[in-house]
Protein backbone atom coordinates (compact mmCIF):
# COMPACT_ATOMS: atom_id res chain seq x y z
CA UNK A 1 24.02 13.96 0.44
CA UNK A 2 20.50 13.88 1.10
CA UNK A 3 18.27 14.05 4.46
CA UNK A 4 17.61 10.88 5.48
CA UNK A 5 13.76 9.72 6.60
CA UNK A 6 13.34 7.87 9.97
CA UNK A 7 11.48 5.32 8.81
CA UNK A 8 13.87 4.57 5.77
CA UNK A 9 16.04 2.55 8.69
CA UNK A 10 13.27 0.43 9.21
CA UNK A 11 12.99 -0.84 5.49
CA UNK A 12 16.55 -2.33 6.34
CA UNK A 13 14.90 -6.02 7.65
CA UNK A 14 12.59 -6.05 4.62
CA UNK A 15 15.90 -5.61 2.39
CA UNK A 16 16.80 -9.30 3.92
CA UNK A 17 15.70 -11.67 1.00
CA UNK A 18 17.50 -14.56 1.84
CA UNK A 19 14.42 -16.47 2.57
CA UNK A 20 12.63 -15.49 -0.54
CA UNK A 21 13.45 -16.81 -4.32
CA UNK A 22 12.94 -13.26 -5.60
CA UNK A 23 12.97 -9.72 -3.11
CA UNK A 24 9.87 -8.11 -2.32
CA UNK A 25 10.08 -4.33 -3.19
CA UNK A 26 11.87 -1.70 -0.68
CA UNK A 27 8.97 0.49 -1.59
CA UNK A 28 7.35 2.09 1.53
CA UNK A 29 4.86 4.60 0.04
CA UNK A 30 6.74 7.61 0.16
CA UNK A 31 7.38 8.25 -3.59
CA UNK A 32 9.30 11.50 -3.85
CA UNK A 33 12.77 11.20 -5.39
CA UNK A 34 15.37 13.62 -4.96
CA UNK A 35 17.80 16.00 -6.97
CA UNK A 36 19.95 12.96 -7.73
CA UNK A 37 17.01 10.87 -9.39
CA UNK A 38 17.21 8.45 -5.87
CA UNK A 39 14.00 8.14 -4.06
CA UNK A 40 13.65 9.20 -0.43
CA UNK A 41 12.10 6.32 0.69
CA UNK A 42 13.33 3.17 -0.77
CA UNK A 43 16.33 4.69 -2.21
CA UNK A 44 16.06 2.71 -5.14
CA UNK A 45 17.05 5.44 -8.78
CA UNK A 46 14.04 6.46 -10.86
CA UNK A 47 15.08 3.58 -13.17
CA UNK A 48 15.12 1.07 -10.56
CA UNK A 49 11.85 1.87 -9.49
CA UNK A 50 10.92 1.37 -13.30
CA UNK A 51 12.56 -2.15 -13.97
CA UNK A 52 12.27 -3.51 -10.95
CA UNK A 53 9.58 -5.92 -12.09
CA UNK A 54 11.25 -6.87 -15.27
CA UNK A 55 14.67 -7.49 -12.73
CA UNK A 56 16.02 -11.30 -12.13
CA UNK A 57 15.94 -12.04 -8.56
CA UNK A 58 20.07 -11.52 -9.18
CA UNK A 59 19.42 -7.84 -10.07
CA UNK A 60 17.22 -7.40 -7.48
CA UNK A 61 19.06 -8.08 -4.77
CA UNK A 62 22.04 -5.79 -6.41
CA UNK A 63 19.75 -3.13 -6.60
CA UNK A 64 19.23 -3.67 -2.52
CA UNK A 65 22.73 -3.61 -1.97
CA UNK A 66 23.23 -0.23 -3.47
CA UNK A 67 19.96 1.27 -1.82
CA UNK A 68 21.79 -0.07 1.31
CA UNK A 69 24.84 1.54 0.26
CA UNK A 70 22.74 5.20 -0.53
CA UNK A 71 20.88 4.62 2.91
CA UNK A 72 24.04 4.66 4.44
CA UNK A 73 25.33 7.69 2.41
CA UNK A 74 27.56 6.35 0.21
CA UNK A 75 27.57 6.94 -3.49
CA UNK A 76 25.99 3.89 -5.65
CA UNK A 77 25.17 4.17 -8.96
CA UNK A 78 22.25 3.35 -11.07
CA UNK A 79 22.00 -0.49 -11.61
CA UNK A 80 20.68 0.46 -15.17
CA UNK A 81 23.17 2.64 -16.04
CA UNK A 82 24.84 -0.79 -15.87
CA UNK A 83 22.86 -3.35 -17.75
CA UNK A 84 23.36 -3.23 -21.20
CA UNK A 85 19.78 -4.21 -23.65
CA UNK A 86 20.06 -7.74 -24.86
């Protein structure tokens, strides 16, 4: 799908936010996001980046699971492709 940074396995432990009320950001500084809108070092969507501060800690951690998911190189959509304005 798309190469893969070294350091993007090392984000995985920070991903862990069972000890936290609301995840801290995947973000590791390198902001370049790919042909598919995904970002090459979080591997959060363009979107995701965008909402992730107006996110409930419940979307949060669903946004983890699918950069998870992408880090491991399989396909996860946008979480705000999903979440319909209320």
């Amino acid at each position: 799908m798309w190469p893969m940074p070294v350091i993007s396995r090392s984000i995985c432990k920070k991903m862990n936010v069972s000890n936290s009320p609301k995840p801290v950001s995947p973000c590791v500084s390198i902001c370049a996001l790919d042909g598919d809108d995904v970002c090459v070092g979080c591997f959060r969507t363009g979107q995701e980046i965008s909402h992730w501060g107006r996110l409930d800690a419940d979307r949060q951690v669903e946004v983890l699971r699918r950069c998870q998911r992408r880090m491991d190189g399989e396909l996860a959509p946008c979480l705000m492709d999903e979440v319909v304005p209320g």
